[in-house]
PDB file of N, CA and C in Angstrom:
ATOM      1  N   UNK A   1      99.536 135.597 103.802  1.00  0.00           N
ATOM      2  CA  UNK A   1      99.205 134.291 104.337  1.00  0.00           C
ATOM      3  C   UNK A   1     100.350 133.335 104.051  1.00  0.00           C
ATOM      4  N   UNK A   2     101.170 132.604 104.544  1.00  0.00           N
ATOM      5  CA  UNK A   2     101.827 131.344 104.836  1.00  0.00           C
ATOM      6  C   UNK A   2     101.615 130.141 105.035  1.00  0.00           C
ATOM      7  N   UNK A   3     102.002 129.545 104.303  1.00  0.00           N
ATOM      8  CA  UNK A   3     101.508 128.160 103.779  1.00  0.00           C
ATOM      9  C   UNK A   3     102.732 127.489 104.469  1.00  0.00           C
ATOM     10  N   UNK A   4     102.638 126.396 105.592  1.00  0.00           N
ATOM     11  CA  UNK A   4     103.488 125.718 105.592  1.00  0.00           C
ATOM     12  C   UNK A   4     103.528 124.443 105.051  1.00  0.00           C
ATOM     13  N   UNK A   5     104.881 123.896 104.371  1.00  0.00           N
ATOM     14  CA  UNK A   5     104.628 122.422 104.203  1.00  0.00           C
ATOM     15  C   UNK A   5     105.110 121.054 105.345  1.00  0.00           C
ATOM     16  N   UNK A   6     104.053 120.396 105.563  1.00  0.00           N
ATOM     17  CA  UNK A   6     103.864 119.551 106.192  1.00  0.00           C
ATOM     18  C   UNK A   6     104.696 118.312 105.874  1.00  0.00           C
ATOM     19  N   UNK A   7     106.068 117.399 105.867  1.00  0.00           N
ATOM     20  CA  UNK A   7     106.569 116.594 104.573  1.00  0.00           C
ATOM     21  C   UNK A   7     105.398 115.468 104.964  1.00  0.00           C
ATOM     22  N   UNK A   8     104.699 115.284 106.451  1.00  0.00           N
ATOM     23  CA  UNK A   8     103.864 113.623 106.439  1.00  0.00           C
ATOM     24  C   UNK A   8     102.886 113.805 105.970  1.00  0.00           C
ATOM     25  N   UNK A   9     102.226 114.927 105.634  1.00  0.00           N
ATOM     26  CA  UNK A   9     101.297 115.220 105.026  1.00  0.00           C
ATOM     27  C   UNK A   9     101.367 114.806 103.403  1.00  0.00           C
ATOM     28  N   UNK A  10     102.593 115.783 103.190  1.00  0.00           N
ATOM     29  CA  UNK A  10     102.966 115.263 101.485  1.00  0.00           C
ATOM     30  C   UNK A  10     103.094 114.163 100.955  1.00  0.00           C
ATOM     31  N   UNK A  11     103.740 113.365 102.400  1.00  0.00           N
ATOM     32  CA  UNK A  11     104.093 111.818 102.166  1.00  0.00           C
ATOM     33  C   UNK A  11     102.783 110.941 102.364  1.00  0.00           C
ATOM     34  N   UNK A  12     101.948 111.529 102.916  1.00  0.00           N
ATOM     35  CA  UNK A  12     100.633 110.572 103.137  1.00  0.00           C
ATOM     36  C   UNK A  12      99.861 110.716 101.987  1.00  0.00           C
ATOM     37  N   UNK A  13      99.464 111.687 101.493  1.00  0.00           N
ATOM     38  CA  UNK A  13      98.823 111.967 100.247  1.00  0.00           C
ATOM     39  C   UNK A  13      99.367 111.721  98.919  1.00  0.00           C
ATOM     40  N   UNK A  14     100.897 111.526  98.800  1.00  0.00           N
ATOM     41  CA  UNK A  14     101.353 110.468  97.849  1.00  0.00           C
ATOM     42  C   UNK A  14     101.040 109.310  98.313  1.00  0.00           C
ATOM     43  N   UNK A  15     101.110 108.642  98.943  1.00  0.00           N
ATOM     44  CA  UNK A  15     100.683 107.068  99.121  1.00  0.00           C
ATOM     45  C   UNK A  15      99.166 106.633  98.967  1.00  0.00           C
ATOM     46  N   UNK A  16      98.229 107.894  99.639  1.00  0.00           N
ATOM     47  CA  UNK A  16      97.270 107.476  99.048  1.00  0.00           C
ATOM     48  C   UNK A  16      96.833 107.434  97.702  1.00  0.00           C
ATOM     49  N   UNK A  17      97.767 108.835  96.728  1.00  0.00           N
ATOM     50  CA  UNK A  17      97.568 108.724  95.440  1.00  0.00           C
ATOM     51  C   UNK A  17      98.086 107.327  94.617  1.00  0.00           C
ATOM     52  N   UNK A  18      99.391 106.954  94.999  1.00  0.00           N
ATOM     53  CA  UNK A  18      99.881 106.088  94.926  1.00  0.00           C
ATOM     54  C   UNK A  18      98.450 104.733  94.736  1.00  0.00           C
ATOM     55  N   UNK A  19      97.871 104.310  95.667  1.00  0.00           N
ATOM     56  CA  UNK A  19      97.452 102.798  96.265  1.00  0.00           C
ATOM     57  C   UNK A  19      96.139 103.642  95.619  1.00  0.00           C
ATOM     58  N   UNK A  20      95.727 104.570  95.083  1.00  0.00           N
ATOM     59  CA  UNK A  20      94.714 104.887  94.319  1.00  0.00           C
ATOM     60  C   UNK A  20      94.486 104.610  92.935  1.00  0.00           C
ATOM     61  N   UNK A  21      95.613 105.052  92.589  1.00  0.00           N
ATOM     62  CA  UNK A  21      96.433 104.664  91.105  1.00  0.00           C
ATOM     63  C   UNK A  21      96.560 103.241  90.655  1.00  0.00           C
ATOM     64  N   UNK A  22      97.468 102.584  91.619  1.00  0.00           N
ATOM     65  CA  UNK A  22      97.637 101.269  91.573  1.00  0.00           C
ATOM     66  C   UNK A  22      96.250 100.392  91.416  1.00  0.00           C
ATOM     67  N   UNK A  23      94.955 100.855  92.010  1.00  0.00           N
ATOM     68  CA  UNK A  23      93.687  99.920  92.278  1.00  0.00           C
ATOM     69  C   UNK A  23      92.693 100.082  90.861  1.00  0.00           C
ATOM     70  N   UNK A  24      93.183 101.266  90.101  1.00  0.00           N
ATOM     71  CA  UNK A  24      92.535 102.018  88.422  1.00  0.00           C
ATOM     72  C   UNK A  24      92.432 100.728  87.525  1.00  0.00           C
ATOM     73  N   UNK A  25      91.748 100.759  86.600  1.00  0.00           N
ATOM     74  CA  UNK A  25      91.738  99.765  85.905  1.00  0.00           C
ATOM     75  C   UNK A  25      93.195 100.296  85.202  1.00  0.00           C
ATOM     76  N   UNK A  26      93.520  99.087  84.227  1.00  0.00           N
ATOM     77  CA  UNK A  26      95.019  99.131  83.242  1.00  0.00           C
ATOM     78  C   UNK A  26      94.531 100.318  82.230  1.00  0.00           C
ATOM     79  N   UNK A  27      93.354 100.498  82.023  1.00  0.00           N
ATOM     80  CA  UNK A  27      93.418 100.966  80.320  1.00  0.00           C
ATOM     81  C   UNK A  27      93.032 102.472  81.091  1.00  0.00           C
ATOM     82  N   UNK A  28      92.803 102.867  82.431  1.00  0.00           N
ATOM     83  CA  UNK A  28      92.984 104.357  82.603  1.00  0.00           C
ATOM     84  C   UNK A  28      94.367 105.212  82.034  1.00  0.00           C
ATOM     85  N   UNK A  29      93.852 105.850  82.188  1.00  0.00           N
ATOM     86  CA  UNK A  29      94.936 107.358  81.303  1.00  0.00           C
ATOM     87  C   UNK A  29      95.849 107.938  82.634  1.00  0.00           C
ATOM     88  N   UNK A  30      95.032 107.896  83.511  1.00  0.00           N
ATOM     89  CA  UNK A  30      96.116 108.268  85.169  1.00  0.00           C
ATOM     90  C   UNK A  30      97.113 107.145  85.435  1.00  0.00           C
ATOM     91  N   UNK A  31      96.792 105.726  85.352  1.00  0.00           N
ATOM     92  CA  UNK A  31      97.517 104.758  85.384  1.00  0.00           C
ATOM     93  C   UNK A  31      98.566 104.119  84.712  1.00  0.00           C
ATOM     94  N   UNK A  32      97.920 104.690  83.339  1.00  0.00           N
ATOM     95  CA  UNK A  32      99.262 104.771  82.077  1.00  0.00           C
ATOM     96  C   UNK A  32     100.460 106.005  82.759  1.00  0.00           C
ATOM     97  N   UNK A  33     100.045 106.747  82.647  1.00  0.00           N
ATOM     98  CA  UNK A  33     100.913 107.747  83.340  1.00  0.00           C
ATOM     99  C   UNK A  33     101.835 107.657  83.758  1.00  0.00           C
ATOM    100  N   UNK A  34     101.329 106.728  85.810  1.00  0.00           N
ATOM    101  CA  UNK A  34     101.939 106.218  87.103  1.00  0.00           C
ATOM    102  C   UNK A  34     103.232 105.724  86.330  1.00  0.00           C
ATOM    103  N   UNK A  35     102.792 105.038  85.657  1.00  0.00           N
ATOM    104  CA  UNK A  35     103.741 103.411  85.073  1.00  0.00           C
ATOM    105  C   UNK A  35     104.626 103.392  83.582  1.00  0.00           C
ATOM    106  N   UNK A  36     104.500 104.700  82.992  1.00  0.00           N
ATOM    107  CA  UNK A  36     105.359 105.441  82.350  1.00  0.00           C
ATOM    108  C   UNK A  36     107.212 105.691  82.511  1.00  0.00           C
ATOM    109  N   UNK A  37     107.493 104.672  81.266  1.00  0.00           N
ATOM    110  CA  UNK A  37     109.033 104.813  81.592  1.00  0.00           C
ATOM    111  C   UNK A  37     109.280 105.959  80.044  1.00  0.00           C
ATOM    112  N   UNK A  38     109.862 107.262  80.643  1.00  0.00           N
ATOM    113  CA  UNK A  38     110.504 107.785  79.721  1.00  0.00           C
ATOM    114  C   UNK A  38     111.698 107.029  79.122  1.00  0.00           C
ATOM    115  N   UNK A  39     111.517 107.040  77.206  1.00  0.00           N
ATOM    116  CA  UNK A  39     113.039 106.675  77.115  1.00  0.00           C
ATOM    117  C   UNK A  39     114.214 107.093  76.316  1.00  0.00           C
ATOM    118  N   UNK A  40     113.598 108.612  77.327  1.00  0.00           N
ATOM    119  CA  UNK A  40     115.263 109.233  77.137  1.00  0.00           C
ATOM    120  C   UNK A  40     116.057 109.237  78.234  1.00  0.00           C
ATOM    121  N   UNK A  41     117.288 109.419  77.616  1.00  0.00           N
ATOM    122  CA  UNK A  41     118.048 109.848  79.140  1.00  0.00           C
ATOM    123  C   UNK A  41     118.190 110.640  80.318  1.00  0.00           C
ATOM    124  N   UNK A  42     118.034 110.949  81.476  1.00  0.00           N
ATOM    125  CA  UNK A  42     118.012 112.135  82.034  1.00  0.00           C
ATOM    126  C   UNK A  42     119.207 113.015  81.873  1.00  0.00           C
ATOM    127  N   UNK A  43     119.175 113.931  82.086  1.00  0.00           N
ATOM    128  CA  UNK A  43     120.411 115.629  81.710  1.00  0.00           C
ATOM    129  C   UNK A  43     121.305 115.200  82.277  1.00  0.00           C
ATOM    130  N   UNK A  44     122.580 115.798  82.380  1.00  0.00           N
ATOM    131  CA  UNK A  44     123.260 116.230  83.324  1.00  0.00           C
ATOM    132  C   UNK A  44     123.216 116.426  84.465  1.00  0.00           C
ATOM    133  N   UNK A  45     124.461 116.064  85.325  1.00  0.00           N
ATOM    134  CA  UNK A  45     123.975 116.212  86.965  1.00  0.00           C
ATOM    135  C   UNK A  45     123.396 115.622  87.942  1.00  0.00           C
ATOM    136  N   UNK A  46     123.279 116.562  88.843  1.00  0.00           N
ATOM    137  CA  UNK A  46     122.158 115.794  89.644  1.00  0.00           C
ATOM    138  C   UNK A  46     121.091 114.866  89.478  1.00  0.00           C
ATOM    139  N   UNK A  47     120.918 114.116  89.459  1.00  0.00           N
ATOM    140  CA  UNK A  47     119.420 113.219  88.743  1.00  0.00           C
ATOM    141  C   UNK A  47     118.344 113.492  90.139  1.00  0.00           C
ATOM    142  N   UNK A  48     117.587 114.304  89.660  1.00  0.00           N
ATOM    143  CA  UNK A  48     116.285 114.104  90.722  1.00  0.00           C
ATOM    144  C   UNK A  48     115.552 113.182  91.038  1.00  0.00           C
ATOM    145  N   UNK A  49     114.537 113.263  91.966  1.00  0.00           N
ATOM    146  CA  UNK A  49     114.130 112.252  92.052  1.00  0.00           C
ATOM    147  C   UNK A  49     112.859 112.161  91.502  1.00  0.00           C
ATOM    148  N   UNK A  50     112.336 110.720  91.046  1.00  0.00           N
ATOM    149  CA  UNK A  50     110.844 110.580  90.428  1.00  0.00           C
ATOM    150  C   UNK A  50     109.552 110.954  91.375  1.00  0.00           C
ATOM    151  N   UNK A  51     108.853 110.957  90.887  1.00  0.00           N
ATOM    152  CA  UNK A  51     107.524 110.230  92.012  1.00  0.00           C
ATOM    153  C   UNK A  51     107.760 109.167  92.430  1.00  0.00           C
ATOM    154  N   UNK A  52     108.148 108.304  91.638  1.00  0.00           N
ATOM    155  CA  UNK A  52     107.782 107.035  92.104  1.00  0.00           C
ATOM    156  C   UNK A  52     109.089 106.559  93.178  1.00  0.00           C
ATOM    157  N   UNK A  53     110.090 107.294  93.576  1.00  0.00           N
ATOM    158  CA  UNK A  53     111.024 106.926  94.228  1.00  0.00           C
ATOM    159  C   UNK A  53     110.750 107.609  95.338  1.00  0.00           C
ATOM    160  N   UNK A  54     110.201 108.733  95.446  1.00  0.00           N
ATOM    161  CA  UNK A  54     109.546 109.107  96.609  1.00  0.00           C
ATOM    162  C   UNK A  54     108.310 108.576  97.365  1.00  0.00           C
ATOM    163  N   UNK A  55     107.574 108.061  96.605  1.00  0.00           N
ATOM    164  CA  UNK A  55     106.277 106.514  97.028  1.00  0.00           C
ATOM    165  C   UNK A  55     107.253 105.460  97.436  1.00  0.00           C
ATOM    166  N   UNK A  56     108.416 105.014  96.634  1.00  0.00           N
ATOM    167  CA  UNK A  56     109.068 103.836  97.280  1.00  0.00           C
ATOM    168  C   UNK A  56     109.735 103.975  99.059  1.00  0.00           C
ATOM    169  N   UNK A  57     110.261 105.350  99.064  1.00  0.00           N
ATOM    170  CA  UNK A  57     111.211 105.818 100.129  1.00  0.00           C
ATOM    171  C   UNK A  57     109.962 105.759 101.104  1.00  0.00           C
ATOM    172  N   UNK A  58     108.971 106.460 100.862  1.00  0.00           N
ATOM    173  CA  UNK A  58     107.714 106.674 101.885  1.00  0.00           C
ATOM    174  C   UNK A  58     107.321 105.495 102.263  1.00  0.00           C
ATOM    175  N   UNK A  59     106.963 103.996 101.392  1.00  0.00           N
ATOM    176  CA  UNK A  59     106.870 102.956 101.661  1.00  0.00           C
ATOM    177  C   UNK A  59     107.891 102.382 102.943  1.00  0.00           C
ATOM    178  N   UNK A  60     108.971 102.648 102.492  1.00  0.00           N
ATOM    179  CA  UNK A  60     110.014 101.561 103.259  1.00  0.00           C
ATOM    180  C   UNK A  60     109.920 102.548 104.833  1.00  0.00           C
ATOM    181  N   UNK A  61     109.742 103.829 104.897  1.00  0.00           N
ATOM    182  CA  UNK A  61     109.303 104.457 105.935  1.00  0.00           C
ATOM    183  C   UNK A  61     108.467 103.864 107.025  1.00  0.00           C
ATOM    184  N   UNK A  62     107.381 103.415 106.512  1.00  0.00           N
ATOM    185  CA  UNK A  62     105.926 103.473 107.129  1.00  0.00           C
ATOM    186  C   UNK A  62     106.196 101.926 106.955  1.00  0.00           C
ATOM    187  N   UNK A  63     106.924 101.225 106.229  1.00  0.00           N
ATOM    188  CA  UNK A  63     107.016  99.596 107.052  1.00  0.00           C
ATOM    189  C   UNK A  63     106.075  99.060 105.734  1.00  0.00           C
ATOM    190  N   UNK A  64     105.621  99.442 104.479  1.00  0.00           N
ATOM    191  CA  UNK A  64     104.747  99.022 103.850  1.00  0.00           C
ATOM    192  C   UNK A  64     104.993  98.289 102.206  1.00  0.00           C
ATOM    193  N   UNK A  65     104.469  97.302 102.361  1.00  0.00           N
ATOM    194  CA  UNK A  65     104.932  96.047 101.245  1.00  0.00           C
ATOM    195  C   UNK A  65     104.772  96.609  99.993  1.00  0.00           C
ATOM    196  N   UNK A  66     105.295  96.118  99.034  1.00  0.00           N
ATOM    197  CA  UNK A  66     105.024  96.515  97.704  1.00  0.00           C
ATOM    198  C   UNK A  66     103.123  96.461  97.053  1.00  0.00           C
ATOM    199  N   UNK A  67     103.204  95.325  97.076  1.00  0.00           N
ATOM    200  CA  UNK A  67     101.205  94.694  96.981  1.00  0.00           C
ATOM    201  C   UNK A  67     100.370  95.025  97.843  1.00  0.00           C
ATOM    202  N   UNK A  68     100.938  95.494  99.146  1.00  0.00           N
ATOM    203  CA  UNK A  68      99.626  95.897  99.851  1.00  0.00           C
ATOM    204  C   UNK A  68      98.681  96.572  99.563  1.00  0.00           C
ATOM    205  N   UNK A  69      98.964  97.744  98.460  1.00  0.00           N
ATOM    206  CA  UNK A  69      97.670  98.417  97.801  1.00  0.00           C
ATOM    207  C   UNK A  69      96.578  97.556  97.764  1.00  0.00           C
ATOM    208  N   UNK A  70      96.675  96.106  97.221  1.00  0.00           N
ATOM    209  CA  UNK A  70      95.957  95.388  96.786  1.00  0.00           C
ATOM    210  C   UNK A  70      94.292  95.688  97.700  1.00  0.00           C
ATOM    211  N   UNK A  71      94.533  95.382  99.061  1.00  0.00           N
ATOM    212  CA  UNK A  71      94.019  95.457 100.138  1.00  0.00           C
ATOM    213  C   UNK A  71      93.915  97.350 100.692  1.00  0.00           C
ATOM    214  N   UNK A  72      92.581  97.826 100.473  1.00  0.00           N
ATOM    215  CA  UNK A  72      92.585  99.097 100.523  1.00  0.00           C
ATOM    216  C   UNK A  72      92.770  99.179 102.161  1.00  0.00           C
ATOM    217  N   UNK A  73      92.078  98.614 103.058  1.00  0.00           N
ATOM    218  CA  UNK A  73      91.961  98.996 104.450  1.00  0.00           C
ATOM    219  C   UNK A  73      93.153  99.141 104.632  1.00  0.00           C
ATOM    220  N   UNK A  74      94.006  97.824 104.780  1.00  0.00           N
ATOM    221  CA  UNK A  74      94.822  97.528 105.011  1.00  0.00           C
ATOM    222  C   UNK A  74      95.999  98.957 104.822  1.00  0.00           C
ATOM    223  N   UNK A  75      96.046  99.074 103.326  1.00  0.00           N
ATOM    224  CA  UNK A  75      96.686 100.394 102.412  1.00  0.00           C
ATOM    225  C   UNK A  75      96.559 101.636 103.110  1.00  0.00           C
ATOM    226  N   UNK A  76      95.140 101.874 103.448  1.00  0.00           N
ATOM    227  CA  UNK A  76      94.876 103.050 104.728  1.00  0.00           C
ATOM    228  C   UNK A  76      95.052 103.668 105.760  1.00  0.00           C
ATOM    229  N   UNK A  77      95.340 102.191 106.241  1.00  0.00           N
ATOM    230  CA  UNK A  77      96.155 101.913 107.827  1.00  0.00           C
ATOM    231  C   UNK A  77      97.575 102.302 107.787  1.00  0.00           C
ATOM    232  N   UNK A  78      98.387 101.588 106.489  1.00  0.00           N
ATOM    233  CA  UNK A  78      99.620 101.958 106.257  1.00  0.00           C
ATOM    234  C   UNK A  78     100.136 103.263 106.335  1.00  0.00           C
ATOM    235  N   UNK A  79      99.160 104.093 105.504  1.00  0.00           N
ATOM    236  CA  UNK A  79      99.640 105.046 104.670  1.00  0.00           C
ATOM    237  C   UNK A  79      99.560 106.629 106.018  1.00  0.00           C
ATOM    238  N   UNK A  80      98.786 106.095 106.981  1.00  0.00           N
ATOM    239  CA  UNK A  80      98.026 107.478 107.583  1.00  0.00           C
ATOM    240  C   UNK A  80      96.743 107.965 107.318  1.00  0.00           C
ATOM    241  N   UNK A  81      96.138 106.918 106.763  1.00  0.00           N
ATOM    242  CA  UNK A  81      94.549 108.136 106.376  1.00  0.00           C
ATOM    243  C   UNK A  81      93.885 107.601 107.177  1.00  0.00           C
ATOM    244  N   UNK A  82      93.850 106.523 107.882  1.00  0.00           N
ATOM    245  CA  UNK A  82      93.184 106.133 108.910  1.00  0.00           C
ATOM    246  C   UNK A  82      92.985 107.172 110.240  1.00  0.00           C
ATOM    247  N   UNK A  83      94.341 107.226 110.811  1.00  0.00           N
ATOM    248  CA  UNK A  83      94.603 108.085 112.061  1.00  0.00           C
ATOM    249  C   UNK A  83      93.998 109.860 111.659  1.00  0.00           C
ATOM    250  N   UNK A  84      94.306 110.785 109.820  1.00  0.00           N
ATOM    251  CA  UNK A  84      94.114 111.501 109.796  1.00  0.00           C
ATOM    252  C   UNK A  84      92.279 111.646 110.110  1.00  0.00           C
ATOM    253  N   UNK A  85      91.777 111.113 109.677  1.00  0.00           N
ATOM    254  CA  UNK A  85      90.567 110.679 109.651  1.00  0.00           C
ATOM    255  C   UNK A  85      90.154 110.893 111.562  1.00  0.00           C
ATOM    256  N   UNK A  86      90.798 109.961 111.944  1.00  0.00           N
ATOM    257  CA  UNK A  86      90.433 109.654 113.442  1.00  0.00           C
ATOM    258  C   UNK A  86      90.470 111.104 114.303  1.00  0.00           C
ATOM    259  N   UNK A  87      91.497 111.855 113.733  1.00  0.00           N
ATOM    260  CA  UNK A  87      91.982 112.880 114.321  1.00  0.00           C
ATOM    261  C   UNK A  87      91.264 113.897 113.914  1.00  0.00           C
ATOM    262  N   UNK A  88      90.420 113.693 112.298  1.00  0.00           N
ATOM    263  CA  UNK A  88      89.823 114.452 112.156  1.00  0.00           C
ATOM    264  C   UNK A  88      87.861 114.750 112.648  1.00  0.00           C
ATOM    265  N   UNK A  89      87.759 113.377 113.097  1.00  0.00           N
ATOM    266  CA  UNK A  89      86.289 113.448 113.864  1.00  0.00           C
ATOM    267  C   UNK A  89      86.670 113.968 115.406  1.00  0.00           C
ATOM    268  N   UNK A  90      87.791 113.920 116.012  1.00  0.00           N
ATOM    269  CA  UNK A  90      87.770 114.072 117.291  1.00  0.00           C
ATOM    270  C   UNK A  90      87.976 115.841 117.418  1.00  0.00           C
ATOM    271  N   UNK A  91      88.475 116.341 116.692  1.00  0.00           N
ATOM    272  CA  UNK A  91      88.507 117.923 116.629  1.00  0.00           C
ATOM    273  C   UNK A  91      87.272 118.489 116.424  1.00  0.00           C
ATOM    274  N   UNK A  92      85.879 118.180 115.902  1.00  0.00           N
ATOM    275  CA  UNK A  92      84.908 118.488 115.775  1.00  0.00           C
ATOM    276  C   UNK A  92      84.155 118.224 116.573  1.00  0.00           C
TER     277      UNK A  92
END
């Protein structure tokens, strides 16, 4: 079996994790996490990239503000879960 990866898929489901995260209360343990600055240095080399620079890149993609999480619909609309949704009642 073959699994393909989808990247708008990957990228939609970070953003919703993202604007999920962001809406947690402060004293959650997932949210401490999100907002976690290691402080060591990174290795040698290449520096990969974070999560969170891949939520930023996906943002500036899709046209979407920093605070908009604030506003879930809104966040929904942004992100793609709206349309997946839409697309997903009309196949059934």
């Amino acid at each position: 079996m073959e699994v393909k990866e989808d990247p708008d898929i990957i990228e939609r489901k970070r953003l919703q994790w993202y604007g999920h995260g962001k809406r947690m209360q402060e004293e959650r343990l997932p949210k401490l996490i999100m907002e976690w600055i290691p402080e060591e240095r990174r290795k040698r080399g290449r520096p990969r990239k974070t999560c969170m620079e891949g939520v930023q890149a996906a943002m500036e993609k899709r046209h979407l503000e920093t605070d908009q999480w604030l506003n879930r619909k809104e966040w929904c609309l942004g992100s793609g879960r709206r349309r997946q949704l839409s697309q997903d009642r009309k196949d059934r």
